[in-house]
C-alpha atoms as a PDB file:
ATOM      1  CA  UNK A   1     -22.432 328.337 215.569  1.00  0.00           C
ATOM      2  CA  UNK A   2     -18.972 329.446 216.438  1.00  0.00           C
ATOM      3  CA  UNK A   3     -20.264 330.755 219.435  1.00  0.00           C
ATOM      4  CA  UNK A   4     -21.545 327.648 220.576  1.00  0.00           C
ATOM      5  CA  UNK A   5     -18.491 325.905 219.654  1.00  0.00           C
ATOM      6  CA  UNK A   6     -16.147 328.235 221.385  1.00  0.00           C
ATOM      7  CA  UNK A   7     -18.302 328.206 224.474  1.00  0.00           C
ATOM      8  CA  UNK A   8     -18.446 324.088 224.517  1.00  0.00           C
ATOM      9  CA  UNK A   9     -14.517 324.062 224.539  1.00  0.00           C
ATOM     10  CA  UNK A  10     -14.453 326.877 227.109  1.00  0.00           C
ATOM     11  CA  UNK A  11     -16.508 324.740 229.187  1.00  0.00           C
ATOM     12  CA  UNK A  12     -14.412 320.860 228.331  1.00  0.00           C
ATOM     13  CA  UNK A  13     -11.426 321.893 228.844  1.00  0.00           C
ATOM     14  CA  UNK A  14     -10.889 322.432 232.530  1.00  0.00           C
ATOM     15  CA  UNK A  15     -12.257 319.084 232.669  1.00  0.00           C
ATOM     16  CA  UNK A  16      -9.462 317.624 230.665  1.00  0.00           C
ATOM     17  CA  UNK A  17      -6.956 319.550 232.815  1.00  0.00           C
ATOM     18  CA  UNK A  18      -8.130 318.974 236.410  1.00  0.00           C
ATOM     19  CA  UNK A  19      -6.262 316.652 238.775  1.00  0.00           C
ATOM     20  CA  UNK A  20      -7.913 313.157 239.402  1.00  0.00           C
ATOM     21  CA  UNK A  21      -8.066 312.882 243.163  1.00  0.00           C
ATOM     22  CA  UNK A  22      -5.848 310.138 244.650  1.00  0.00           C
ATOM     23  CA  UNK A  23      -7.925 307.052 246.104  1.00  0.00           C
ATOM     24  CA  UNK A  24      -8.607 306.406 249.240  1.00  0.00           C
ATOM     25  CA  UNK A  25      -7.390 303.750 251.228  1.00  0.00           C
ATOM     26  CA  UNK A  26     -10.458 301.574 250.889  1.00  0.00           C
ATOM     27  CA  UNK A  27     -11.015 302.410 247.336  1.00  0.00           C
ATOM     28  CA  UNK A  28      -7.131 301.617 246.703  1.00  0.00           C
ATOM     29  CA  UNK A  29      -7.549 297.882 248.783  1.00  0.00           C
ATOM     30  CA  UNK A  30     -10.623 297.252 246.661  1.00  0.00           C
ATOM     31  CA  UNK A  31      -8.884 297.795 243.144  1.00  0.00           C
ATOM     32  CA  UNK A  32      -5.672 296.164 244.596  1.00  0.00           C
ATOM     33  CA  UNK A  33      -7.287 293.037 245.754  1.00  0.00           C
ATOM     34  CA  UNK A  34     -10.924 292.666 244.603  1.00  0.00           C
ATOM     35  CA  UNK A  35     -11.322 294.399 240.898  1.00  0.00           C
ATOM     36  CA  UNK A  36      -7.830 292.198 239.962  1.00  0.00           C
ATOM     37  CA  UNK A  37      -9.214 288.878 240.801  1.00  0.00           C
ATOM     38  CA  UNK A  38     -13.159 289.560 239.026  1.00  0.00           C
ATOM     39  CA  UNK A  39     -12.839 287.507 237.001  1.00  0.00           C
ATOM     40  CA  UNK A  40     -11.035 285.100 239.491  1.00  0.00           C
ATOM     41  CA  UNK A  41     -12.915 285.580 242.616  1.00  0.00           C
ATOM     42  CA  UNK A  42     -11.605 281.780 244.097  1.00  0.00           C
ATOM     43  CA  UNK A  43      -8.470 282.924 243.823  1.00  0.00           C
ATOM     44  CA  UNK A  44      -9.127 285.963 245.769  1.00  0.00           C
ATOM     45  CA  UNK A  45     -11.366 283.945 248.754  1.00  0.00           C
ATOM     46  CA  UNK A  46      -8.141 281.236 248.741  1.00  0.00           C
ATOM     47  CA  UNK A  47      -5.645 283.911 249.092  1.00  0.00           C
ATOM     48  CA  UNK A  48      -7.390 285.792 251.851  1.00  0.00           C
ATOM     49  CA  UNK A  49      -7.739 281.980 253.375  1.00  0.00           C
ATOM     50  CA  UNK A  50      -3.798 281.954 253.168  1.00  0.00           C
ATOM     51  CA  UNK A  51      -2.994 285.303 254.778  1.00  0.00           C
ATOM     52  CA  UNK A  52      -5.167 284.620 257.630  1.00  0.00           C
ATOM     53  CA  UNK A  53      -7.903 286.817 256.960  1.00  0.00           C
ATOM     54  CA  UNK A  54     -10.959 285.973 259.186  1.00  0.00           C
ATOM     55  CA  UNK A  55     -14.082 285.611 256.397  1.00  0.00           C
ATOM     56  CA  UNK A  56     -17.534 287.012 258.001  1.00  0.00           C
ATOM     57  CA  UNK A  57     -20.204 284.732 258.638  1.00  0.00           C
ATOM     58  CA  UNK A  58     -23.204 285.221 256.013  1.00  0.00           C
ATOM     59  CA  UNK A  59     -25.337 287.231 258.379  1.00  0.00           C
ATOM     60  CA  UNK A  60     -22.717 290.132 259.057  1.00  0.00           C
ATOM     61  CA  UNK A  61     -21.187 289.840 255.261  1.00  0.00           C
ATOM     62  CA  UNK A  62     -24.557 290.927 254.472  1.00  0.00           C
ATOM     63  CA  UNK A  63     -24.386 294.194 256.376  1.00  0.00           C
ATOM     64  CA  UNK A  64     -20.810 294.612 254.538  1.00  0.00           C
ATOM     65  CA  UNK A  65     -22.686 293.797 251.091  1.00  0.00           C
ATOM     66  CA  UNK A  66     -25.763 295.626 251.775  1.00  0.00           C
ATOM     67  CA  UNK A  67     -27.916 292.764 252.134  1.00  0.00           C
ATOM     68  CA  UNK A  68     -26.686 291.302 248.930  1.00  0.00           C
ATOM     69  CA  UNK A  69     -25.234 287.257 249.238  1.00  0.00           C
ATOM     70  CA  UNK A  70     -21.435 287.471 248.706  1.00  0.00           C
ATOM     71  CA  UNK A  71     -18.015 286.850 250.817  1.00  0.00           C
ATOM     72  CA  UNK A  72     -16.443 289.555 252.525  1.00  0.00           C
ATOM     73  CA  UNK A  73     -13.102 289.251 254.533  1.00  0.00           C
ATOM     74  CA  UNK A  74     -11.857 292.023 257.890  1.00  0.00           C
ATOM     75  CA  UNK A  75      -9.352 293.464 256.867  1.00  0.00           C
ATOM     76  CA  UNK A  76      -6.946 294.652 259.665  1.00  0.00           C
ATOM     77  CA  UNK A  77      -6.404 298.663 259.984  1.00  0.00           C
END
């Protein structure tokens, strides 16, 4: 048994120790602008509406959203 247990917390703890990566750019847009309005998600579409940001047409926010219905915005790079 203390075997085990010595070879569970030889195998958890570099877990607990290792770096978490940094986001990327798209993954830090995404949690900046569309996890923090979820619940809010007019408020998101109205903002983007405010700062000019051209919303896609059903047919090619459907590529964006894998075929799911949704709203997706371009984003300048």
């Amino acid at each position: 048994m203390r075997i085990l247990l010595l070879l569970m917390a030889a195998t958890v703890a570099p877990a607990f120790t290792a770096e978490s990566p940094l986001p990327d750019d798209f993954n830090a847009l995404f949690a900046a602008t569309c996890m923090q309005h979820y619940y809010a998600q007019d408020t998101m579409r109205d903002q983007m509406k405010s700062q000019g940001l051209e919303v896609l047409p059903p047919d090619q926010a459907g590529f964006v959203l894998s075929g799911k219905e949704g709203t997706a915005c371009l984003f300048p790079a």
